[in-house]
PDB file of N, CA and C in Angstrom:
ATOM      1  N   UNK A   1       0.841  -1.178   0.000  1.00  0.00           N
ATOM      2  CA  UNK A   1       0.000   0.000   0.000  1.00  0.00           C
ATOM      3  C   UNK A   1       0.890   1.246   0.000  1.00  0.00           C
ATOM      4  N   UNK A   2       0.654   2.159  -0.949  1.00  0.00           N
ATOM      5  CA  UNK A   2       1.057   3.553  -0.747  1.00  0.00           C
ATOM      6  C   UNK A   2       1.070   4.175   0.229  1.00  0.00           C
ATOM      7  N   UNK A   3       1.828   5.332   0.273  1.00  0.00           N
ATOM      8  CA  UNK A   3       1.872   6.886   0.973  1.00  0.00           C
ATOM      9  C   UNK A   3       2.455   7.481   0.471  1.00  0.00           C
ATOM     10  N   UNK A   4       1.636   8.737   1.131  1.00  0.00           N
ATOM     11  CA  UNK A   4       2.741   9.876   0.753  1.00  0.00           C
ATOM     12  C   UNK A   4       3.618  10.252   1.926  1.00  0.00           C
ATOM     13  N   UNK A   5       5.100  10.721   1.370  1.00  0.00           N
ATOM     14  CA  UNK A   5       5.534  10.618   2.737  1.00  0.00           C
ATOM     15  C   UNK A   5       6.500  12.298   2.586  1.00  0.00           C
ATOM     16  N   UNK A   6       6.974  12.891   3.370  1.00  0.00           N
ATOM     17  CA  UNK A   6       7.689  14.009   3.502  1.00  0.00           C
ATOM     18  C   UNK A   6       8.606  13.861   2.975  1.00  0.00           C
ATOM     19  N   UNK A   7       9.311  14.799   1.499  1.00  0.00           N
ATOM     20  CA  UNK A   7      10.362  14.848   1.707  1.00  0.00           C
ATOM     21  C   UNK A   7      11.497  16.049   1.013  1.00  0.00           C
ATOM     22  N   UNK A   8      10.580  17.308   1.581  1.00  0.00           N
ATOM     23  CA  UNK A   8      11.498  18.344   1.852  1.00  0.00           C
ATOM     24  C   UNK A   8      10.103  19.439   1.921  1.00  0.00           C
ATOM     25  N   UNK A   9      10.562  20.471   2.112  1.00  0.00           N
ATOM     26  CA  UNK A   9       9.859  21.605   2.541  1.00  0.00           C
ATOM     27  C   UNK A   9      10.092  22.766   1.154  1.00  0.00           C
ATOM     28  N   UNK A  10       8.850  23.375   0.890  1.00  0.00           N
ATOM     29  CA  UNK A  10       8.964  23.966  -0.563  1.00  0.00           C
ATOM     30  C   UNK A  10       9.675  25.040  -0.855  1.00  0.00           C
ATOM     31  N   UNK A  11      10.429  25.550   0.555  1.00  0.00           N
ATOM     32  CA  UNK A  11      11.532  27.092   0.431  1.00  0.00           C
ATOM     33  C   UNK A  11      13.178  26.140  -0.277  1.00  0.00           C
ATOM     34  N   UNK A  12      13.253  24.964  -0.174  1.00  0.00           N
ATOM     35  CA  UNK A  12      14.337  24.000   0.199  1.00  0.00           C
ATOM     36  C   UNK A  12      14.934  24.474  -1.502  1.00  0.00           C
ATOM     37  N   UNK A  13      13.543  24.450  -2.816  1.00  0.00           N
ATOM     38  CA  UNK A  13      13.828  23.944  -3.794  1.00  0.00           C
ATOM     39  C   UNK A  13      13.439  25.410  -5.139  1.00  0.00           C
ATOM     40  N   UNK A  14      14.855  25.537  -5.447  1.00  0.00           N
ATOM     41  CA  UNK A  14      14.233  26.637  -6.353  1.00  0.00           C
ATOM     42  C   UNK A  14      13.584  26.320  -7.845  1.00  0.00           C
ATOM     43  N   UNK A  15      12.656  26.776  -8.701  1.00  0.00           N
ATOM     44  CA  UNK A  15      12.506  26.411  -9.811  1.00  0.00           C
ATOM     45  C   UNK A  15      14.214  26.631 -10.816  1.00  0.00           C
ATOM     46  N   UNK A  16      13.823  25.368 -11.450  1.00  0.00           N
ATOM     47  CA  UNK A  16      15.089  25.216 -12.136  1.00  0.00           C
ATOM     48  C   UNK A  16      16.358  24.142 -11.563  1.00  0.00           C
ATOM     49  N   UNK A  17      15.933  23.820  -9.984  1.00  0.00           N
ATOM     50  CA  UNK A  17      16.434  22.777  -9.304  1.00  0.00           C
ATOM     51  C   UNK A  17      16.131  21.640  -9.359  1.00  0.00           C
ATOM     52  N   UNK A  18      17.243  20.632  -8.808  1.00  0.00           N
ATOM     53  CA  UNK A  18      16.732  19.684  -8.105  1.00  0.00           C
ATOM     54  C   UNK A  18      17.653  18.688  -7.655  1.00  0.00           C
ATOM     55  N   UNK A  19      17.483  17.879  -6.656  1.00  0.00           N
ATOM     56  CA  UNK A  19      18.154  17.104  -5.934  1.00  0.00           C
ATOM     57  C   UNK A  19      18.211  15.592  -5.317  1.00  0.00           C
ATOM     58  N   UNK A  20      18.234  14.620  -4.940  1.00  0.00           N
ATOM     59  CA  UNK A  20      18.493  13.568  -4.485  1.00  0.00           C
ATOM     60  C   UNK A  20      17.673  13.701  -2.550  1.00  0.00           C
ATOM     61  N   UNK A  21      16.588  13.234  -2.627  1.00  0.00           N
ATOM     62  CA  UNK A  21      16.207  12.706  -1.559  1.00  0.00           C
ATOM     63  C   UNK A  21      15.853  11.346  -0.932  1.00  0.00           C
ATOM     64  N   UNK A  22      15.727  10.967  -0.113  1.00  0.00           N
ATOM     65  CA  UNK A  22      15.057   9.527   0.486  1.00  0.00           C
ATOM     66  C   UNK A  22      13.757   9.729   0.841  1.00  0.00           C
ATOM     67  N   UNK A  23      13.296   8.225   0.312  1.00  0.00           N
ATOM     68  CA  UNK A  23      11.801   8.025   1.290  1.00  0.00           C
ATOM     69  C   UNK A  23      11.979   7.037   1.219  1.00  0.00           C
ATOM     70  N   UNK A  24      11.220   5.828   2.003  1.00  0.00           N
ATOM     71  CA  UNK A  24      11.350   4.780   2.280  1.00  0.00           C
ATOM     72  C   UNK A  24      12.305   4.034   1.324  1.00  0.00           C
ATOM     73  N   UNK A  25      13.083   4.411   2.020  1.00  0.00           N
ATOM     74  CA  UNK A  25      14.713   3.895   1.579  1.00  0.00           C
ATOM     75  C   UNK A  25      15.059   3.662  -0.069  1.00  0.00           C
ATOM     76  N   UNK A  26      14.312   4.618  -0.840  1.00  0.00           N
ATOM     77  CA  UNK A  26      14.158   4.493  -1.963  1.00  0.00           C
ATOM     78  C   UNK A  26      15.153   6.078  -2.675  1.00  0.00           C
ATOM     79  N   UNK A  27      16.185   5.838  -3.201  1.00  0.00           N
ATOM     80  CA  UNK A  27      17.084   7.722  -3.761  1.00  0.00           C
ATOM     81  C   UNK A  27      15.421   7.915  -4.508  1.00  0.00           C
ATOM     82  N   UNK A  28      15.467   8.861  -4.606  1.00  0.00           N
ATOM     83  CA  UNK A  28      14.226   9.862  -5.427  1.00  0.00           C
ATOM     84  C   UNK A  28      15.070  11.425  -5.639  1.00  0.00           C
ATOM     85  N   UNK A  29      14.363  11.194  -7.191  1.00  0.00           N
ATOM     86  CA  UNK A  29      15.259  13.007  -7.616  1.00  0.00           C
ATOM     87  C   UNK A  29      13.988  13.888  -7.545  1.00  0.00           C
ATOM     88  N   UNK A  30      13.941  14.774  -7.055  1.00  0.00           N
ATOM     89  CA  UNK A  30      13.154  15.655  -6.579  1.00  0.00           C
ATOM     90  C   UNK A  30      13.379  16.973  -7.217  1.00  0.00           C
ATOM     91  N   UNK A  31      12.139  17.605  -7.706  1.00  0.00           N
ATOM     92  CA  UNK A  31      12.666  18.709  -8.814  1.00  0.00           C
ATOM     93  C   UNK A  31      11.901  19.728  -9.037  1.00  0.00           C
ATOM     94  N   UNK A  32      12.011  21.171  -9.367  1.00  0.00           N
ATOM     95  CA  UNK A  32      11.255  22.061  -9.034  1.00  0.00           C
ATOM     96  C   UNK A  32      11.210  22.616 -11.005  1.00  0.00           C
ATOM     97  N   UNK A  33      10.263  22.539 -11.993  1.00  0.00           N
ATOM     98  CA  UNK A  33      10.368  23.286 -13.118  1.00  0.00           C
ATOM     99  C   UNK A  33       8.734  24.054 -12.890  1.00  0.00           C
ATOM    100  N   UNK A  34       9.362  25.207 -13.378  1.00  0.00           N
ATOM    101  CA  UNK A  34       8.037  26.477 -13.165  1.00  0.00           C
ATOM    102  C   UNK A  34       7.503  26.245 -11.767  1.00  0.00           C
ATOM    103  N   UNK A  35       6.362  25.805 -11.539  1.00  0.00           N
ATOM    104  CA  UNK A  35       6.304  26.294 -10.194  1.00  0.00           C
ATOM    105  C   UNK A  35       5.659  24.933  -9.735  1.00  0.00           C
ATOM    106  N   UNK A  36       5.777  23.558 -10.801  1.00  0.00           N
ATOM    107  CA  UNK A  36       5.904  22.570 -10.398  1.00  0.00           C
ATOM    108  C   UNK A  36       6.907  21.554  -9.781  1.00  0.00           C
ATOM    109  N   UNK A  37       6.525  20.562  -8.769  1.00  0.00           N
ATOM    110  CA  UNK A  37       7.459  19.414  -8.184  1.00  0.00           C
ATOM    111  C   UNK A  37       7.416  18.574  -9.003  1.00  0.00           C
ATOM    112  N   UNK A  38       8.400  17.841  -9.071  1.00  0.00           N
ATOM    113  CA  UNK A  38       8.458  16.172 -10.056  1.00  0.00           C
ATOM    114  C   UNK A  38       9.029  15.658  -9.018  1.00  0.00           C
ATOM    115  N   UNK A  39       9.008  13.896  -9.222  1.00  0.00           N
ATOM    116  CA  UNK A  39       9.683  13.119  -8.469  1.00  0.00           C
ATOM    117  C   UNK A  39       9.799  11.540  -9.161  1.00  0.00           C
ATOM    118  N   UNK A  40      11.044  11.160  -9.601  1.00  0.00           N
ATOM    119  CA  UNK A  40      11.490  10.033 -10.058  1.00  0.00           C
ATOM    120  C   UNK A  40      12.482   9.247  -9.595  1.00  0.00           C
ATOM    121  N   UNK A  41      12.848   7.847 -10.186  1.00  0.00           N
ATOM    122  CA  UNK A  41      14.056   7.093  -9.377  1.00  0.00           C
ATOM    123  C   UNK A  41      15.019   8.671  -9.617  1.00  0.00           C
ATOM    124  N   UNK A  42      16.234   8.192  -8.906  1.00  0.00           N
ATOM    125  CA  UNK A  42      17.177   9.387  -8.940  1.00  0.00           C
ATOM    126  C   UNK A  42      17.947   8.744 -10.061  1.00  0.00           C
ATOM    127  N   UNK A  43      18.138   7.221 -10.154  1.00  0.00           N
ATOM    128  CA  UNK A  43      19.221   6.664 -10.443  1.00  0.00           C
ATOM    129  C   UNK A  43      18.776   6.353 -12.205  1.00  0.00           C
ATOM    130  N   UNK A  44      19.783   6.675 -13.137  1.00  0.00           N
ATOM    131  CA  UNK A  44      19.467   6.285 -14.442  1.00  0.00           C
ATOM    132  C   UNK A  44      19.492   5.125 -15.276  1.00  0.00           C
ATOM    133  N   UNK A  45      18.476   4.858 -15.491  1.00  0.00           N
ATOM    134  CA  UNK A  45      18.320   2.787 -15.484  1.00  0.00           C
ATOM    135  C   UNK A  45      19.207   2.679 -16.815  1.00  0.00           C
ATOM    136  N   UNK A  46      20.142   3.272 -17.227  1.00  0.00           N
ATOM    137  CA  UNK A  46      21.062   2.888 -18.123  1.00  0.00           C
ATOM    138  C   UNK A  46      22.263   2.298 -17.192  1.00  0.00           C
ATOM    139  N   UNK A  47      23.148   3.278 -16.495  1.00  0.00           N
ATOM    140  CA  UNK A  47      23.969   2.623 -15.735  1.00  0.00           C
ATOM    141  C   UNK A  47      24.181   3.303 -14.508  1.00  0.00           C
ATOM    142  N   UNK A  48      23.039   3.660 -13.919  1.00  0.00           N
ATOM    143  CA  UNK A  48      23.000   3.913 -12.450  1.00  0.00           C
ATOM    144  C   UNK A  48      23.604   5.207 -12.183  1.00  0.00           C
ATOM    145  N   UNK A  49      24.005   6.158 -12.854  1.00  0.00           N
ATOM    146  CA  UNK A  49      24.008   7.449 -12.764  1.00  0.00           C
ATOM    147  C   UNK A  49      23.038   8.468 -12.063  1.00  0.00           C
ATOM    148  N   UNK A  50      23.715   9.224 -10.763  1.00  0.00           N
ATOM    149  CA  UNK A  50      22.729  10.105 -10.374  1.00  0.00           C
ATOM    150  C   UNK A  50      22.613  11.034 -11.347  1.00  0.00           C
ATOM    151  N   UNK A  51      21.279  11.286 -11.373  1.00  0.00           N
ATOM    152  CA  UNK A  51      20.498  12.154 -11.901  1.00  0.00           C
ATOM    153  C   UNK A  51      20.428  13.540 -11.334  1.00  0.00           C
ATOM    154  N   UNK A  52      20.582  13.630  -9.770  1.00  0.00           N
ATOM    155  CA  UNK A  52      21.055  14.784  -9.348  1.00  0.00           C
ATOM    156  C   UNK A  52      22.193  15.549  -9.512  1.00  0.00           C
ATOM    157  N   UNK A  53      23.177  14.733 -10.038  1.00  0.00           N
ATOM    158  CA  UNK A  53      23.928  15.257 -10.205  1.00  0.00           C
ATOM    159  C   UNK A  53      24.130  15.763 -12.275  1.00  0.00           C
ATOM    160  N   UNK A  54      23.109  15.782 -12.674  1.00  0.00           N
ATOM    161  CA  UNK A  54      22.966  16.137 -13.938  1.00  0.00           C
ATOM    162  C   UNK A  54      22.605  17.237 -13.929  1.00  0.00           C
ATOM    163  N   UNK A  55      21.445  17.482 -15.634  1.00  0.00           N
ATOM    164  CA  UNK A  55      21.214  18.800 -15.719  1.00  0.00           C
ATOM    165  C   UNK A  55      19.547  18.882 -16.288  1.00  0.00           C
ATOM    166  N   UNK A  56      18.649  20.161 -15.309  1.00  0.00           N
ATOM    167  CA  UNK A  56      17.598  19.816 -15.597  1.00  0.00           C
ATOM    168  C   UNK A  56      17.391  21.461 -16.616  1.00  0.00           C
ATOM    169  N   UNK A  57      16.519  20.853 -17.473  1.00  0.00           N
ATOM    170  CA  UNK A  57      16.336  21.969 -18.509  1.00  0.00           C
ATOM    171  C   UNK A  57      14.613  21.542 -19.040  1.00  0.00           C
ATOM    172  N   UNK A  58      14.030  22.664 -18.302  1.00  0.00           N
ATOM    173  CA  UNK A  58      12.557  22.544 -18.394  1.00  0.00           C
ATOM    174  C   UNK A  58      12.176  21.271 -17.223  1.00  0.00           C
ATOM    175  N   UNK A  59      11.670  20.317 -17.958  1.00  0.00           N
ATOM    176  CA  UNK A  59      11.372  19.188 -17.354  1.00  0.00           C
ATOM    177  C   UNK A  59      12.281  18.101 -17.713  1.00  0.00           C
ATOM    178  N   UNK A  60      13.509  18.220 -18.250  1.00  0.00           N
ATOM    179  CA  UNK A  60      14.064  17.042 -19.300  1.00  0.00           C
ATOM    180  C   UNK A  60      15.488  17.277 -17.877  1.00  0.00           C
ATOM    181  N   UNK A  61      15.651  15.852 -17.350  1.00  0.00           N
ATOM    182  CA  UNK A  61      17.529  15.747 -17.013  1.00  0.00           C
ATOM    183  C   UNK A  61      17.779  14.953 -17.970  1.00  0.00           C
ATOM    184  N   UNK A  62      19.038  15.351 -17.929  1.00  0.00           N
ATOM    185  CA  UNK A  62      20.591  14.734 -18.782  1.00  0.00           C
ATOM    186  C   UNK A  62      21.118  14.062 -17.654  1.00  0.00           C
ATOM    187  N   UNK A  63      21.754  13.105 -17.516  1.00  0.00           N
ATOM    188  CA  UNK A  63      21.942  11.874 -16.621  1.00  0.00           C
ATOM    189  C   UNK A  63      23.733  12.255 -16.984  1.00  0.00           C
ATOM    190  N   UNK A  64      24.512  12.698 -16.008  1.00  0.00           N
ATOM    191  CA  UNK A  64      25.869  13.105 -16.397  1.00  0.00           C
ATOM    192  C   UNK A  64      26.963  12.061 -17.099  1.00  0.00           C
ATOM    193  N   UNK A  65      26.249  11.117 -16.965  1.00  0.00           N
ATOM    194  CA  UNK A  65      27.655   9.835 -17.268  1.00  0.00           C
ATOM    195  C   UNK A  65      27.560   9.541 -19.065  1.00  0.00           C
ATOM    196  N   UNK A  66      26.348   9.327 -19.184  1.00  0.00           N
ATOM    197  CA  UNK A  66      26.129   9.262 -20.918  1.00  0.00           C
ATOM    198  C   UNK A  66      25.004   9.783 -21.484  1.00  0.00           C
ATOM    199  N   UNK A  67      24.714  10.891 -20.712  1.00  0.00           N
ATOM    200  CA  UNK A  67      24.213  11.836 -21.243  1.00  0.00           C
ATOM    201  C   UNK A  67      22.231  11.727 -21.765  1.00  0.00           C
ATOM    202  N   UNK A  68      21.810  10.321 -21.598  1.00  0.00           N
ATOM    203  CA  UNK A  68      21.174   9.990 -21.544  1.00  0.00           C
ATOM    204  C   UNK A  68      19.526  10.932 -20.978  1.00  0.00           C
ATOM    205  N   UNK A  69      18.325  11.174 -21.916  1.00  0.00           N
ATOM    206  CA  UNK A  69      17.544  12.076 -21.213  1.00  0.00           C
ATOM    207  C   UNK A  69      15.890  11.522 -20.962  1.00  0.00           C
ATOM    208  N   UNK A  70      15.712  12.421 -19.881  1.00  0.00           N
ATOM    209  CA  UNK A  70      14.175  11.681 -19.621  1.00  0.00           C
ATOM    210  C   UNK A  70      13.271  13.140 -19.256  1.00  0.00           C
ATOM    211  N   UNK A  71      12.243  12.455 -19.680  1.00  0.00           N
ATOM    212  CA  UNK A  71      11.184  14.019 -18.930  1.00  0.00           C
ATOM    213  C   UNK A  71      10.339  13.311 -17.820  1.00  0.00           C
ATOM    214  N   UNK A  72      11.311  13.890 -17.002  1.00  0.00           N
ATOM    215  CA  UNK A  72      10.484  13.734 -15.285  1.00  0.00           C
ATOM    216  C   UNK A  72       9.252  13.954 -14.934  1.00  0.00           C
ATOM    217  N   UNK A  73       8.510  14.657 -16.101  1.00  0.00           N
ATOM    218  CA  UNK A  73       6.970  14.400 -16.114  1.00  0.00           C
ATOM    219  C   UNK A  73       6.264  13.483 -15.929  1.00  0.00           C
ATOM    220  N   UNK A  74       6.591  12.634 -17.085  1.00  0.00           N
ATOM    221  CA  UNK A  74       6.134  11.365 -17.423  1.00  0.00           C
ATOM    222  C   UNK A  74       7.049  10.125 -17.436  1.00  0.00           C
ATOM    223  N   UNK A  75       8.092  10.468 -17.341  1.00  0.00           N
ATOM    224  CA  UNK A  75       9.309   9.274 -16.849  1.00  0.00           C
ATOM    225  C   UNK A  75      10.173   8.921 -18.702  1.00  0.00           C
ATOM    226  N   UNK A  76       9.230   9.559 -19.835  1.00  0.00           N
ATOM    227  CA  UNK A  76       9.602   8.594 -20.955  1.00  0.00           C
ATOM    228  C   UNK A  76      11.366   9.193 -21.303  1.00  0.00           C
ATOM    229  N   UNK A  77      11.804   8.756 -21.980  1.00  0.00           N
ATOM    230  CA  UNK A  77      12.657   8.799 -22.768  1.00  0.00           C
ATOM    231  C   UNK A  77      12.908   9.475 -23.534  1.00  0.00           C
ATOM    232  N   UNK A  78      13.641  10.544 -23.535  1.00  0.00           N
ATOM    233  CA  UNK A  78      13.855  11.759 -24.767  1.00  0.00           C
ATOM    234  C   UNK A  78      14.723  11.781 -25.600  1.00  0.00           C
ATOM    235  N   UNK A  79      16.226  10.827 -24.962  1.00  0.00           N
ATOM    236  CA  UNK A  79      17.060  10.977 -25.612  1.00  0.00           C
ATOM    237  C   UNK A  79      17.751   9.228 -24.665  1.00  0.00           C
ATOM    238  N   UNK A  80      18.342   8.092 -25.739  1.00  0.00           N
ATOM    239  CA  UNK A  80      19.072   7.520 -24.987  1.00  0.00           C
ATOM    240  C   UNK A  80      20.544   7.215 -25.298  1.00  0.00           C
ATOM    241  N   UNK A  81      21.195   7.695 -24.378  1.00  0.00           N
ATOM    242  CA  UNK A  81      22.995   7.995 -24.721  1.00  0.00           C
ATOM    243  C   UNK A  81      22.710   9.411 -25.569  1.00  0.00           C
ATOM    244  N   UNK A  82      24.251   9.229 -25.351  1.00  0.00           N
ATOM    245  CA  UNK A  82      24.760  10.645 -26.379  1.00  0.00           C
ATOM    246  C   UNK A  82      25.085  10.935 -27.465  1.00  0.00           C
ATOM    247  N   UNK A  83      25.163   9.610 -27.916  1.00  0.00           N
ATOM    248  CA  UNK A  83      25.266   9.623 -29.635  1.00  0.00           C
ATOM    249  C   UNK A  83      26.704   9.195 -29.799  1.00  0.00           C
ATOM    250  N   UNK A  84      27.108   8.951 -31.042  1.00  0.00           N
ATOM    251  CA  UNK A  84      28.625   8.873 -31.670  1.00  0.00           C
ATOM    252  C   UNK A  84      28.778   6.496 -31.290  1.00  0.00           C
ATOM    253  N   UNK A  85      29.726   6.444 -31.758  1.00  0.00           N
ATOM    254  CA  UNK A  85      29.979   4.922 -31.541  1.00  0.00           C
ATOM    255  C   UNK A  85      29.326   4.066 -30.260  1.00  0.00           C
ATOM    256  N   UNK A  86      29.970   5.031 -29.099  1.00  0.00           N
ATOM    257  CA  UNK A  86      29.846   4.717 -27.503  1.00  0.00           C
ATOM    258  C   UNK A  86      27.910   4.422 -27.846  1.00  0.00           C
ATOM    259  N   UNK A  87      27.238   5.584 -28.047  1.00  0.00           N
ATOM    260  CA  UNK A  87      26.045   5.266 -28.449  1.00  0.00           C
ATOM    261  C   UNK A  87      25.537   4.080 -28.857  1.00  0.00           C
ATOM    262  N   UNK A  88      25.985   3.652 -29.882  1.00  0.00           N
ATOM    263  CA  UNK A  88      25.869   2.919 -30.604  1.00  0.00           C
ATOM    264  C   UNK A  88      25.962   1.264 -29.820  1.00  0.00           C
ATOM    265  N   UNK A  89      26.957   1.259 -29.507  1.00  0.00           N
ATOM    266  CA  UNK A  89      27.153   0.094 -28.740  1.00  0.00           C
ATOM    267  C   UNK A  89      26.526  -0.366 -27.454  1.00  0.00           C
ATOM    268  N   UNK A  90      26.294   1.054 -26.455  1.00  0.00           N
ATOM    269  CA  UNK A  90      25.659   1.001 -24.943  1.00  0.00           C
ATOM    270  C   UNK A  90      24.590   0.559 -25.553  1.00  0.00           C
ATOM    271  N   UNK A  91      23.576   1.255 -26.989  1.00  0.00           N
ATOM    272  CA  UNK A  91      21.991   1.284 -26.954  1.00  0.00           C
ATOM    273  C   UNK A  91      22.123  -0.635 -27.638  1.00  0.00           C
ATOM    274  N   UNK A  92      23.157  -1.387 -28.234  1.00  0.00           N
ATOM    275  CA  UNK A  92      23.119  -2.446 -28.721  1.00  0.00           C
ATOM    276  C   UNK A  92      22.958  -3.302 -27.436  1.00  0.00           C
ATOM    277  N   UNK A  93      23.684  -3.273 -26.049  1.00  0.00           N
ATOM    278  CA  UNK A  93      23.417  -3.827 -25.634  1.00  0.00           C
ATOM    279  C   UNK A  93      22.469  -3.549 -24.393  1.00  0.00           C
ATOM    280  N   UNK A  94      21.705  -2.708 -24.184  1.00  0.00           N
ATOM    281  CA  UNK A  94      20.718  -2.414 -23.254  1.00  0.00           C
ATOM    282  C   UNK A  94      19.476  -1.305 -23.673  1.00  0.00           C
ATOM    283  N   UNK A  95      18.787  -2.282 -24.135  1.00  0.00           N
ATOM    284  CA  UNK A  95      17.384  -1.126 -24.772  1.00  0.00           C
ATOM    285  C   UNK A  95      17.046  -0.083 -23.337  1.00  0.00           C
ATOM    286  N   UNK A  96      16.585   1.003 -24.020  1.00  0.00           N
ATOM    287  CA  UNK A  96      16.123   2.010 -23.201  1.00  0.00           C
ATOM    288  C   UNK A  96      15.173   2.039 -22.656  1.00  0.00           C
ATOM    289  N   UNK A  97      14.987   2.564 -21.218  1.00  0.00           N
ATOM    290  CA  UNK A  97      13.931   2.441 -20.262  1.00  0.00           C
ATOM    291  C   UNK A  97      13.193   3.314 -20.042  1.00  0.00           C
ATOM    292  N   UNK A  98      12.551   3.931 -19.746  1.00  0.00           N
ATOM    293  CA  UNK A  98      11.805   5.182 -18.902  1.00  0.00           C
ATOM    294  C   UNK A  98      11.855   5.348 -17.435  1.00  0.00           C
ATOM    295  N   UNK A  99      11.885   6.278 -16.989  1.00  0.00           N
ATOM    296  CA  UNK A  99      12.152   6.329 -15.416  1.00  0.00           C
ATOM    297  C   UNK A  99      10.753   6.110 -14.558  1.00  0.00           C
ATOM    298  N   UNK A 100      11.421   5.668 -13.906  1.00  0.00           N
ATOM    299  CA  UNK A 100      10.085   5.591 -12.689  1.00  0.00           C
ATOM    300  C   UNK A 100       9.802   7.110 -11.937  1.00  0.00           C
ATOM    301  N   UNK A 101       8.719   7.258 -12.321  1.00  0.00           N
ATOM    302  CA  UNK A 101       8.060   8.295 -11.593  1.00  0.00           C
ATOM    303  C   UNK A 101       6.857   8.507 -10.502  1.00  0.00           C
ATOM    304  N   UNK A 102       6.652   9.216  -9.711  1.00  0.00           N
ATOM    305  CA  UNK A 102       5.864   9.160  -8.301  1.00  0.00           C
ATOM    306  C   UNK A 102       4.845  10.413  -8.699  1.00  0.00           C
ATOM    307  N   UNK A 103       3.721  10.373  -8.037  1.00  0.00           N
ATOM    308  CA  UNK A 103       2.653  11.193  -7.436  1.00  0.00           C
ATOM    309  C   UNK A 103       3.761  12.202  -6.491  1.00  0.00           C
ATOM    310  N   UNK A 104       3.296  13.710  -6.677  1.00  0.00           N
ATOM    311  CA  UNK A 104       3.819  14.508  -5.775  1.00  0.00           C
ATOM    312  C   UNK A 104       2.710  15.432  -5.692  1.00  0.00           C
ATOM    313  N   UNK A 105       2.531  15.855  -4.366  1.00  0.00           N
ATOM    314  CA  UNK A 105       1.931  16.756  -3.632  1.00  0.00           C
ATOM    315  C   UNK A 105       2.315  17.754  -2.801  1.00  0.00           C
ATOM    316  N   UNK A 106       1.652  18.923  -2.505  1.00  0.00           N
ATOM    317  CA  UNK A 106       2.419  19.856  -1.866  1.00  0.00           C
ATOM    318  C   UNK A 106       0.956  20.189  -0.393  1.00  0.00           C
ATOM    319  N   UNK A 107       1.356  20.170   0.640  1.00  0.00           N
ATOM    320  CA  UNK A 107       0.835  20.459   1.542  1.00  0.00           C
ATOM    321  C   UNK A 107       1.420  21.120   3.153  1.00  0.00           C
ATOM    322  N   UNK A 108       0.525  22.314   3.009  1.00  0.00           N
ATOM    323  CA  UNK A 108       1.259  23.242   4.365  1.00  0.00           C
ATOM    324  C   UNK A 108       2.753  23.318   4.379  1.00  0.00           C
ATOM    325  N   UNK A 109       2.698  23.732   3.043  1.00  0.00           N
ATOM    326  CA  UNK A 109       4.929  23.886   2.718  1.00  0.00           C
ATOM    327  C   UNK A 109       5.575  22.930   2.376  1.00  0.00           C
ATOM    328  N   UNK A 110       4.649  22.108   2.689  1.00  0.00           N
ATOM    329  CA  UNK A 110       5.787  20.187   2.334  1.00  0.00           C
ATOM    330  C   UNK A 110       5.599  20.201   1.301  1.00  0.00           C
ATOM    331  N   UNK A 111       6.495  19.226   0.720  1.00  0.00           N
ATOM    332  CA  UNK A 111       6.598  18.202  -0.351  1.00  0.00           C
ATOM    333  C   UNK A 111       6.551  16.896  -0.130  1.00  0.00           C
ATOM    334  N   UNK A 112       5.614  16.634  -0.626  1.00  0.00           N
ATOM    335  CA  UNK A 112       4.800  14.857  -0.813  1.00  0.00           C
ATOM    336  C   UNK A 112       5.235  13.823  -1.593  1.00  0.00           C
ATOM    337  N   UNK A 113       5.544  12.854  -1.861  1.00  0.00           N
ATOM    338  CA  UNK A 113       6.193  12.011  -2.492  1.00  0.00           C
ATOM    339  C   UNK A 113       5.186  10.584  -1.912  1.00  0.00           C
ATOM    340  N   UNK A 114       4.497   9.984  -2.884  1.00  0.00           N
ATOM    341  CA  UNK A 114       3.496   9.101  -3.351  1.00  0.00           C
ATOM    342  C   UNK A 114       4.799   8.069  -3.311  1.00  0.00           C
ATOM    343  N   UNK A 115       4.900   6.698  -2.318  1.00  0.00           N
ATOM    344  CA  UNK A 115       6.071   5.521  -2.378  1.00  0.00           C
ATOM    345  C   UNK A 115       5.212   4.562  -2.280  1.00  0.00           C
TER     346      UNK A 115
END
């Protein structure tokens, strides 16, 4: 069974941010575009790359290791790898995934995260 559970307070996160939190022992990237929250695995189901530590542009991160992109909206797939040979070979041997994404809510300043 679900919840939603706390996990950060809405001064924490500026639009255009975002960061690496826990909830039930699960990394979650947590993210502020326009004056919406997102919330997905943190980790990039290509090869486990934080996502916090990438780059968010609109709703889309770039996953820093291969560049790999998703829209944290909807979890799909925008871009997988970065192109050139390396491309070529990572996408031969591991088809592309979509990220897992959560229900987020905002209440009395919190941030909600649906686990």
């Amino acid at each position: 069974m679900s919840k939603f559970i706390e996990v950060a307070k809405i001064e924490e996160l500026k639009s255009g941010t975002m960061k690496m939190v826990m909830a039930e022992g699960r990394e979650i990237l947590l993210a502020k575009a326009g004056d919406k929250y997102y919330a997905s695995d943190s980790r990039c189901p290509h090869m486990k790359g934080d996502l916090s530590q990438g780059k968010l542009e609109g709703t889309v991160v770039t996953c820093p290791l291969h560049g790999s992109q998703f829209d944290i909206s909807n979890g799909q797939v925008v871009r997988w790898l970065r192109g050139g040979l390396m491309s070529k070979i990572g996408s031969a041997l591991k088809l592309s995934k979509d990220l897992v994404v959560y229900n987020v809510k905002v209440e009395d300043g919190r941030v909600l995260v649906e686990v």
